[in-house]
Every structure is written in C-alpha cells, then in structure tokens.
PDB file of N, CA and C in Angstrom:
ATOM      1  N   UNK A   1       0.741 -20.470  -9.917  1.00  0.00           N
ATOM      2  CA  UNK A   1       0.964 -19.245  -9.152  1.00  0.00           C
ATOM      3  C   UNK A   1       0.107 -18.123  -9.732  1.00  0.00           C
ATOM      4  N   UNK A   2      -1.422 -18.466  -9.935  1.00  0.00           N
ATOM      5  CA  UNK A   2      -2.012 -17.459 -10.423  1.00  0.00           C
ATOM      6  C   UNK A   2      -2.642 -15.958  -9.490  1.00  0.00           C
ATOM      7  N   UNK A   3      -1.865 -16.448  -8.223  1.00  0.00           N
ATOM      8  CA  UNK A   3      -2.919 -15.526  -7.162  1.00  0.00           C
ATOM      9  C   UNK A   3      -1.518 -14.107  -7.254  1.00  0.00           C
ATOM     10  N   UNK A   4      -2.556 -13.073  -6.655  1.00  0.00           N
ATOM     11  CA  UNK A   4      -1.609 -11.885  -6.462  1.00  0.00           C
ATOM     12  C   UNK A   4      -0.530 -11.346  -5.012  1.00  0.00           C
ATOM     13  N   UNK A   5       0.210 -11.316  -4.811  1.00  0.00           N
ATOM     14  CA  UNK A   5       0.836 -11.326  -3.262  1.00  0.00           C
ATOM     15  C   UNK A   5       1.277  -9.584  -3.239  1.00  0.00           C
ATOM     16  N   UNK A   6       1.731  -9.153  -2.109  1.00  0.00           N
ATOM     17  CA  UNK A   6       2.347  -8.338  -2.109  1.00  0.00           C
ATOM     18  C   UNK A   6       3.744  -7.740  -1.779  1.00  0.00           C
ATOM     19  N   UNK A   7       4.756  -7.101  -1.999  1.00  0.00           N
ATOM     20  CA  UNK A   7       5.731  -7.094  -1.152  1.00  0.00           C
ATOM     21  C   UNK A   7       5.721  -5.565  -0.220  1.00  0.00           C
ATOM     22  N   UNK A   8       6.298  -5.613   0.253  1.00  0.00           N
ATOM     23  CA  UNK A   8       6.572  -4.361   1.322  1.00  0.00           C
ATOM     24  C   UNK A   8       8.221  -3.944   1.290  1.00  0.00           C
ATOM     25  N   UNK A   9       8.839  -2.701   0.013  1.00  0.00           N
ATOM     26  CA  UNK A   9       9.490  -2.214   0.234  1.00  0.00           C
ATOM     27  C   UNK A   9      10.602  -1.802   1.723  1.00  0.00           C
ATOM     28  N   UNK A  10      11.904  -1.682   1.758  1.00  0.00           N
ATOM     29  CA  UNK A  10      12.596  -1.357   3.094  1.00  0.00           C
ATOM     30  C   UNK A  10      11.653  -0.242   4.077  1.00  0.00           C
ATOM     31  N   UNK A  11      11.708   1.191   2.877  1.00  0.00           N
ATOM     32  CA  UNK A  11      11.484   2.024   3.540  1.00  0.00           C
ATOM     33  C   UNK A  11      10.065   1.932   4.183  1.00  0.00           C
ATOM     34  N   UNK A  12       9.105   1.031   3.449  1.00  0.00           N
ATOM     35  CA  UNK A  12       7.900   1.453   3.980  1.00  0.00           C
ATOM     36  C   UNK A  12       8.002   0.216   5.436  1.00  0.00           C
ATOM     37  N   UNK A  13       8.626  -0.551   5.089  1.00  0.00           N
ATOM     38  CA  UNK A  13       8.647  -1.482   6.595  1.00  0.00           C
ATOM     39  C   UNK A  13       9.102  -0.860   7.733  1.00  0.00           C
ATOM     40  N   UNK A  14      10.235  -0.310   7.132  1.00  0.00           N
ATOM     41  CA  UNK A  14      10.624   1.120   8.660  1.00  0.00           C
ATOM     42  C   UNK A  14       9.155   1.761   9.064  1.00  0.00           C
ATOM     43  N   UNK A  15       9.110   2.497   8.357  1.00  0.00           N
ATOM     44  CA  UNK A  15       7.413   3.303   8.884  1.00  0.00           C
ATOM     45  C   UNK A  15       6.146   2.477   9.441  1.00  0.00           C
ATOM     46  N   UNK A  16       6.404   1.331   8.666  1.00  0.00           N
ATOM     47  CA  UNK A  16       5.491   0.740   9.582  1.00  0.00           C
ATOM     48  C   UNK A  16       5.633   0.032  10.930  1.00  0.00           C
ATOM     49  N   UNK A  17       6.763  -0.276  11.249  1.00  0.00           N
ATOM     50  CA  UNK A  17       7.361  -0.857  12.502  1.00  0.00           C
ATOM     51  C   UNK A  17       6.844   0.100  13.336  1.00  0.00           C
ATOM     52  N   UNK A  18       6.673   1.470  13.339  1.00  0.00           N
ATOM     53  CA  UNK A  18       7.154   2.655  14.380  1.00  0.00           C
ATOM     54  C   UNK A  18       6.009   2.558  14.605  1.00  0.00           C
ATOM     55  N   UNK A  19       5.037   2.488  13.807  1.00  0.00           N
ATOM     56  CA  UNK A  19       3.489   2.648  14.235  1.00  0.00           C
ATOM     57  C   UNK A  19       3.074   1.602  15.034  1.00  0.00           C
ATOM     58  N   UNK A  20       1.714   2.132  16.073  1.00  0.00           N
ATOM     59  CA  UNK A  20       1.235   1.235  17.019  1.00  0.00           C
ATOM     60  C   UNK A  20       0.943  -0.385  16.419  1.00  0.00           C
ATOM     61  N   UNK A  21       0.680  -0.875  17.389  1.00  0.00           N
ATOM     62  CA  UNK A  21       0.362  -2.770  16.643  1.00  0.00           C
ATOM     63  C   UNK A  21      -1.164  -2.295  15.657  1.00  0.00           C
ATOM     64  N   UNK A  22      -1.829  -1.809  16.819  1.00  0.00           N
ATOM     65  CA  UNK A  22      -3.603  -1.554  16.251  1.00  0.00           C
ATOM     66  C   UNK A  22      -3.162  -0.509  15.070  1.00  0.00           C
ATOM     67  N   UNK A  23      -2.513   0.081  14.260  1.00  0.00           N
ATOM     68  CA  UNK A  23      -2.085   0.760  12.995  1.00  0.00           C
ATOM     69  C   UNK A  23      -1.311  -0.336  12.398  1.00  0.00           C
ATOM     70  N   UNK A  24      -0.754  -1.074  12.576  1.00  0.00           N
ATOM     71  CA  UNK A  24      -0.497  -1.970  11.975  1.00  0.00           C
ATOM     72  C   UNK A  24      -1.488  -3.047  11.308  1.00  0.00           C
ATOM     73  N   UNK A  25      -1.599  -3.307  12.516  1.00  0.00           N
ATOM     74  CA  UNK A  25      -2.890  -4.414  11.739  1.00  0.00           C
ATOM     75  C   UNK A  25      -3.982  -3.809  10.942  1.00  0.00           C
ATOM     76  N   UNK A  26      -4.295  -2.244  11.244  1.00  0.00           N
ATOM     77  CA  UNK A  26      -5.050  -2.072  10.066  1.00  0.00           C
ATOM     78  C   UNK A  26      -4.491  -1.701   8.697  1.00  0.00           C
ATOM     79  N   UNK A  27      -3.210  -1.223   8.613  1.00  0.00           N
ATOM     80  CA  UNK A  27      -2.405  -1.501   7.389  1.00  0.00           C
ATOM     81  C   UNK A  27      -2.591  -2.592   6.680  1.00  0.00           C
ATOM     82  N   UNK A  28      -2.076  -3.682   7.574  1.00  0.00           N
ATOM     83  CA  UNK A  28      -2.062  -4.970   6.425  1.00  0.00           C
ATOM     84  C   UNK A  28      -3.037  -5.904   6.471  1.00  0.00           C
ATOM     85  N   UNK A  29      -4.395  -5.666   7.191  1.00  0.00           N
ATOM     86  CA  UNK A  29      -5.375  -5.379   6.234  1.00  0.00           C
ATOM     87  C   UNK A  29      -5.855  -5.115   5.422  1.00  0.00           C
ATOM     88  N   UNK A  30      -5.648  -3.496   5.308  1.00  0.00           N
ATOM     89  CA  UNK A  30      -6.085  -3.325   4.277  1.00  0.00           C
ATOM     90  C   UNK A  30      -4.822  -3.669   2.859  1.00  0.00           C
ATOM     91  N   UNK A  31      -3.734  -4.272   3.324  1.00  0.00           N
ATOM     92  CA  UNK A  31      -3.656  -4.648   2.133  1.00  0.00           C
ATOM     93  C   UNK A  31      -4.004  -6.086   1.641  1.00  0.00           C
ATOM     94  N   UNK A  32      -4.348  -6.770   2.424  1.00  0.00           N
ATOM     95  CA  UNK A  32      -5.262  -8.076   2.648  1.00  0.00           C
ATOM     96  C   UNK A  32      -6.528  -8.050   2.091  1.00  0.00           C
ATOM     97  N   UNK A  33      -6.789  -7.093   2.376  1.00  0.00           N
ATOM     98  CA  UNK A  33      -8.314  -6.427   1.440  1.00  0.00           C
ATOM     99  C   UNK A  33      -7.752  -5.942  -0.266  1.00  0.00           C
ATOM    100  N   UNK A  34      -6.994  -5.555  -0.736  1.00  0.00           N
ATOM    101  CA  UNK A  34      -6.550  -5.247  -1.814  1.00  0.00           C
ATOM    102  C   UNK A  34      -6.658  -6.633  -2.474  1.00  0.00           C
ATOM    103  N   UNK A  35      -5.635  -7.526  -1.884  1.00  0.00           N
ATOM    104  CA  UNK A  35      -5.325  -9.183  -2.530  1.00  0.00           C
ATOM    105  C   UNK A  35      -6.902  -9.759  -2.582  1.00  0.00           C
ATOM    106  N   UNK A  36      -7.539  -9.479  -1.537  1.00  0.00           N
ATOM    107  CA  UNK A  36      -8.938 -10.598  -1.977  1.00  0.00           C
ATOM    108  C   UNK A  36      -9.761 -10.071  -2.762  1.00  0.00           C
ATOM    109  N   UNK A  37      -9.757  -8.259  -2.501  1.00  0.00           N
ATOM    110  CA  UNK A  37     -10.971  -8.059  -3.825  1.00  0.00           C
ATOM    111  C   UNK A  37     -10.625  -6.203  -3.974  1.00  0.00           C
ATOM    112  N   UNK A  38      -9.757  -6.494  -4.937  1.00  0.00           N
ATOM    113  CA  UNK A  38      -9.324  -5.123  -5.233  1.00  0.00           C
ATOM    114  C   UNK A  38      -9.953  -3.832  -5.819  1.00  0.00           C
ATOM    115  N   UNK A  39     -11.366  -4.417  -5.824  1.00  0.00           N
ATOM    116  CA  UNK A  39     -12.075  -3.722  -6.567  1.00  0.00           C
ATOM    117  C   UNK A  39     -13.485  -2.764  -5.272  1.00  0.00           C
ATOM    118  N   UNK A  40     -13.064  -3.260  -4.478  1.00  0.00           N
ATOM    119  CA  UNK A  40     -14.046  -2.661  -3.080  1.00  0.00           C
ATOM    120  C   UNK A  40     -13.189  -1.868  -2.186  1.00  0.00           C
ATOM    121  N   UNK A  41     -11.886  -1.638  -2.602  1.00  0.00           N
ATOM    122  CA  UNK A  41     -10.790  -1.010  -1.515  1.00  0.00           C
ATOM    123  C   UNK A  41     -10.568   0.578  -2.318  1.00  0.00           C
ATOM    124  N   UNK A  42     -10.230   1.914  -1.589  1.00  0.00           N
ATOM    125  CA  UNK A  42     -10.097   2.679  -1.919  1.00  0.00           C
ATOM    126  C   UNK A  42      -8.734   2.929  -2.688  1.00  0.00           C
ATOM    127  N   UNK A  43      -8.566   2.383  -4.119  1.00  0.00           N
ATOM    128  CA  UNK A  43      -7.096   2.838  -4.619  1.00  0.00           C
ATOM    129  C   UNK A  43      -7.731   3.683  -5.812  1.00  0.00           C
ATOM    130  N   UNK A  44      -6.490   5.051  -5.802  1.00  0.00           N
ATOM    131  CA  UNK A  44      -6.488   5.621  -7.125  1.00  0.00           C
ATOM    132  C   UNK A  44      -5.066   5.835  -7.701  1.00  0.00           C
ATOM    133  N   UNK A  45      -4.852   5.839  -8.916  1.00  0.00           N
ATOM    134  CA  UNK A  45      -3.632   6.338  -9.741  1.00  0.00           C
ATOM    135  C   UNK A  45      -3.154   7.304  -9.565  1.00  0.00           C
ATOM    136  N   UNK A  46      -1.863   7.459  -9.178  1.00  0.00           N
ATOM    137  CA  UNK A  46      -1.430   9.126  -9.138  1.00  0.00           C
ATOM    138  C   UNK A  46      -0.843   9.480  -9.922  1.00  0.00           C
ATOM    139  N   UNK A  47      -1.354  11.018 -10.464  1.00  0.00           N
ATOM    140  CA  UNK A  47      -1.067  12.012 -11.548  1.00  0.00           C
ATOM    141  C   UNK A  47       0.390  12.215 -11.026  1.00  0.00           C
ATOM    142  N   UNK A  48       0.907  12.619 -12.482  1.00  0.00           N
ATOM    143  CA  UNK A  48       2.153  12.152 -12.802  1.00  0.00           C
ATOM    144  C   UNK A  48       3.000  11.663 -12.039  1.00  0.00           C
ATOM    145  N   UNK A  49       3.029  10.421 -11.317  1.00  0.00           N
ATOM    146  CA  UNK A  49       3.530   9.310 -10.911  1.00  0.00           C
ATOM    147  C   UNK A  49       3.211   7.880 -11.483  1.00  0.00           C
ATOM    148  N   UNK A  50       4.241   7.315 -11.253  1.00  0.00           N
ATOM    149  CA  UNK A  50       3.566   5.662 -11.591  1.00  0.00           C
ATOM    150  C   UNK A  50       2.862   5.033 -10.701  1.00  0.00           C
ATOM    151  N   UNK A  51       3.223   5.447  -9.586  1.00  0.00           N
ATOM    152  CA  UNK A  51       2.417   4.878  -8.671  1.00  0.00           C
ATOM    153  C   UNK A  51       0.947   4.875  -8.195  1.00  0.00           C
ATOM    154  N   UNK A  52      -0.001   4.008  -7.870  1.00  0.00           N
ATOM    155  CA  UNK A  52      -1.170   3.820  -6.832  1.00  0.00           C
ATOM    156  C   UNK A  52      -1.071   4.675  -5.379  1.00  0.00           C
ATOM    157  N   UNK A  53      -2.325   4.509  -5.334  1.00  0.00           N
ATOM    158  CA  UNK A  53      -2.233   5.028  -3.681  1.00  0.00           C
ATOM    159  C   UNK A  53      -3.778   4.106  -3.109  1.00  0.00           C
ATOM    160  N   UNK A  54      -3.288   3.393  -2.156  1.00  0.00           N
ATOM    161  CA  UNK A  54      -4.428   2.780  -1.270  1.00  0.00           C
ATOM    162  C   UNK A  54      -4.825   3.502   0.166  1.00  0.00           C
ATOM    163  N   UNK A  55      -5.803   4.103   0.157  1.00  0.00           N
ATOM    164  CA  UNK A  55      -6.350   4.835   1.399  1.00  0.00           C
ATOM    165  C   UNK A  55      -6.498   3.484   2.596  1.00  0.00           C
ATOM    166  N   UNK A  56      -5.516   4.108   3.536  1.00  0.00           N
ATOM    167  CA  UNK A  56      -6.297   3.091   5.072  1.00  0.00           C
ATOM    168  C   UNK A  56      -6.527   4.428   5.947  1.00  0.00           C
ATOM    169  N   UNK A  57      -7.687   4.427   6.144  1.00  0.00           N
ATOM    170  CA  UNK A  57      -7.660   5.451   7.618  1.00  0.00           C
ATOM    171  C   UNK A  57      -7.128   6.500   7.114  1.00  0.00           C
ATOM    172  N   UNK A  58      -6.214   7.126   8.154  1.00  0.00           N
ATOM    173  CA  UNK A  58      -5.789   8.402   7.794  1.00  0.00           C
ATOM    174  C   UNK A  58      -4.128   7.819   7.253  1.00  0.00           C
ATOM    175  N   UNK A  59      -4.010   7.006   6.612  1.00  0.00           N
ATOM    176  CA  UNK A  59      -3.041   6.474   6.213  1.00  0.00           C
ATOM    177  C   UNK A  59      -2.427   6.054   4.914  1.00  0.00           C
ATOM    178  N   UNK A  60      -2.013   6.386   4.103  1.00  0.00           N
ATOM    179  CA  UNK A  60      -1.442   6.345   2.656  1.00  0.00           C
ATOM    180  C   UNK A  60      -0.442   5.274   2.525  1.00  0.00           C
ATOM    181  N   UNK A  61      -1.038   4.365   1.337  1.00  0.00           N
ATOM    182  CA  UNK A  61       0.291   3.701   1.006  1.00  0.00           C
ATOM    183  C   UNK A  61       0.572   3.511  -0.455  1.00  0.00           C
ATOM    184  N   UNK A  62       1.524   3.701  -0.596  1.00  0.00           N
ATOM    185  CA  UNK A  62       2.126   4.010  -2.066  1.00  0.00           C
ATOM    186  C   UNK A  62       2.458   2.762  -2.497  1.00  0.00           C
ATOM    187  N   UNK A  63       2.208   2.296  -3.916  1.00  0.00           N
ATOM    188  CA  UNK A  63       2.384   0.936  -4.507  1.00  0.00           C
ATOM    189  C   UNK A  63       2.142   1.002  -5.812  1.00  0.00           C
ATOM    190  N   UNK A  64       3.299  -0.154  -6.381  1.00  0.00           N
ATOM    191  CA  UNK A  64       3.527  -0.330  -7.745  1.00  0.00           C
ATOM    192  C   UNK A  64       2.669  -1.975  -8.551  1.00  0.00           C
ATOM    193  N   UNK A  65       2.218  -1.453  -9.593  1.00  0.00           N
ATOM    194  CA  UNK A  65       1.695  -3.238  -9.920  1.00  0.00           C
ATOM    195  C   UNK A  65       2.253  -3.750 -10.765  1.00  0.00           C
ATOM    196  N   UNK A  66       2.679  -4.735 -10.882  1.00  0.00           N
ATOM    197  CA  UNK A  66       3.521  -5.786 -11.461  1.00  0.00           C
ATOM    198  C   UNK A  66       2.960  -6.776 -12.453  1.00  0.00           C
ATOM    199  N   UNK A  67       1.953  -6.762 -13.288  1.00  0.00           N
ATOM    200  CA  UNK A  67       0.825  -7.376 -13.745  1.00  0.00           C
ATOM    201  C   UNK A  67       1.453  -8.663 -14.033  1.00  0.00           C
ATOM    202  N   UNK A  68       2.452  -8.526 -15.019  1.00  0.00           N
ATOM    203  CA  UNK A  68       3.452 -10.054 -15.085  1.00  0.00           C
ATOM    204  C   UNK A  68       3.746 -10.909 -13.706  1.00  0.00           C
ATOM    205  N   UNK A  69       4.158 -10.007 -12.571  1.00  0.00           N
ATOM    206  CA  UNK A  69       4.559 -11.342 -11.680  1.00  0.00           C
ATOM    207  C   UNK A  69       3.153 -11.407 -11.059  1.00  0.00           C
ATOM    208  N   UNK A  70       2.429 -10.162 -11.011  1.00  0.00           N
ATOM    209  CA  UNK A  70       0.854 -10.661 -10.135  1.00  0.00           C
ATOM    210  C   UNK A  70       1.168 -10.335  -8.737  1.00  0.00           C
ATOM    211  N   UNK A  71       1.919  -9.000  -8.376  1.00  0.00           N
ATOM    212  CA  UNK A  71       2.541  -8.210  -7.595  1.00  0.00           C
ATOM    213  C   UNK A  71       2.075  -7.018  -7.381  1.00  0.00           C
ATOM    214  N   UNK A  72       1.587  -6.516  -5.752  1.00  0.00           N
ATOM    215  CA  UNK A  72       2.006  -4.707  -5.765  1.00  0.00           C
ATOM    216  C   UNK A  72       3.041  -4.924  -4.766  1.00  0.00           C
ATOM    217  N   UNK A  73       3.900  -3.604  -5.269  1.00  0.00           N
ATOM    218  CA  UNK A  73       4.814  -3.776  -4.520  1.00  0.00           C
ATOM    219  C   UNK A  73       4.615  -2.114  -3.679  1.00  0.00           C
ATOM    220  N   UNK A  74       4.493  -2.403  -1.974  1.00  0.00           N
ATOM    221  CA  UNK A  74       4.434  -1.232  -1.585  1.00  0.00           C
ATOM    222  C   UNK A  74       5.819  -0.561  -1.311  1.00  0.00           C
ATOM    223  N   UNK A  75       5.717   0.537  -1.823  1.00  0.00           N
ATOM    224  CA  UNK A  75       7.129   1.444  -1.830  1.00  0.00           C
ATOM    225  C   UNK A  75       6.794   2.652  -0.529  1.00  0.00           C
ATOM    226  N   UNK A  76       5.936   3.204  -0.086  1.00  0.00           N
ATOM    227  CA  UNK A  76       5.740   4.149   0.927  1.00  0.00           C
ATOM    228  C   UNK A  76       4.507   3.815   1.560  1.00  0.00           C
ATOM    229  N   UNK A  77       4.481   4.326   2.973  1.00  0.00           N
ATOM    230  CA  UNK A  77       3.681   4.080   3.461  1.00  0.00           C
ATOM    231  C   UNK A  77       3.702   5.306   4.447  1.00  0.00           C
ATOM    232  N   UNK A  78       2.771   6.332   4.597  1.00  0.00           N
ATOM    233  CA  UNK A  78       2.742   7.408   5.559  1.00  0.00           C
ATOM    234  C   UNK A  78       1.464   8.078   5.741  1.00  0.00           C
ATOM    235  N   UNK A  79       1.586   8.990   6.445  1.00  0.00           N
ATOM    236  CA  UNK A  79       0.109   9.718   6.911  1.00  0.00           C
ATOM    237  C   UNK A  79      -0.501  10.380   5.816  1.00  0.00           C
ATOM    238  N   UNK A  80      -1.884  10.660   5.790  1.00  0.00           N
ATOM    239  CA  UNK A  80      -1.865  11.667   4.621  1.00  0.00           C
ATOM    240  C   UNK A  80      -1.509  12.892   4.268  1.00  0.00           C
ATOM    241  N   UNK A  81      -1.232  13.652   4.583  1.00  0.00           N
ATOM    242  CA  UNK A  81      -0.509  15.095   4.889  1.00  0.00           C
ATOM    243  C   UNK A  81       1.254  14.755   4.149  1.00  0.00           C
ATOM    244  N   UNK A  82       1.980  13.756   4.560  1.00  0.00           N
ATOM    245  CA  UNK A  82       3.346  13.431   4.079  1.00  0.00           C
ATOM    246  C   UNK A  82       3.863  12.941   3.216  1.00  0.00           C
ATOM    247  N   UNK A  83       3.064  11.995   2.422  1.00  0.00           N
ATOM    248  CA  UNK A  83       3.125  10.779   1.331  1.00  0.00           C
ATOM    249  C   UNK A  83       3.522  11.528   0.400  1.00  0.00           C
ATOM    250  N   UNK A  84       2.749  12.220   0.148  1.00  0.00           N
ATOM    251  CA  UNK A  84       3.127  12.585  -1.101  1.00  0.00           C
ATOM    252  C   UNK A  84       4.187  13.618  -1.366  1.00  0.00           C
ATOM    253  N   UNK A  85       4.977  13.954  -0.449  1.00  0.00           N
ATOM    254  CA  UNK A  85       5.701  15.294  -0.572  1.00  0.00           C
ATOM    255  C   UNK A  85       6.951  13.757  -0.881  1.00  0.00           C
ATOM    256  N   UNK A  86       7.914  14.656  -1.662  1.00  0.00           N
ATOM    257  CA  UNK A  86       9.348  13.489  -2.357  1.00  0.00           C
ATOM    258  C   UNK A  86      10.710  14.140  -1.724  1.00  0.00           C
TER     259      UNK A  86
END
C-alpha cells in the first residue's frame, strides 16, 4: 500500500454536492492531479494553520497530510473569497 489516496471530509462533500457536475469534475481532478504528481499542482502551506491549500480554478480546497498512512485528507472545500474565513 505504498501509493497515496485521498479522503474527502463530511463537510467538504456537502459543498461539493451543491456545485455543478462540470465544478465537480474539475475538483476531483484536480485532486487526481495532486495523487499522480504533486509536485506540478498549485498547493501552498497555510500560515498559522496546519493545513494545505490546493488551488482549482476559482476554487479552494483545504487539506491535511498524513505522511504515515500516505493520505490528504480534504477538510474544506470553497470559493476563494470564503475558505479561509473560520
């Protein structure tokens, strides 16, 4: 089980349901793009948080890495303007 998977938190599955199919599929894409080559996808670390942030579009998704299980786990997922407000 050396490969990396991801999970998708409750809340961020709510938010993503609501959005169109074509916002969808480019969501999990791009987190499809994270798993095959994480190093060509737009993620940065956020100041004082633990969390990542992966840019899709005009779209934010918040995620944790798990280096032991070989996991991100997405915890939010929202527009850019909203994500980050708690």
């Amino acid at each position: 089980m050396n490969e990396w998977r991801f999970l998708i938190l409750k809340p961020a599955q709510r938010y993503l349901k609501r959005l169109s199919k074509t916002d969808q599929e480019r969501i999990i894409n791009g987190f499809k793009a994270l798993l095959a080559n994480s190093e060509n996808v737009d993620v940065k670390p956020l100041k004082g948080r633990p969390e990542h942030r992966l840019r899709i579009g005009s779209y934010r998704a918040l995620f944790l890495i798990d280096q032991e299980k070989k996991l991100y786990i997405i915890t939010q997922i929202g527009s850019r303007g909203d994500i980050y407000k708690k």
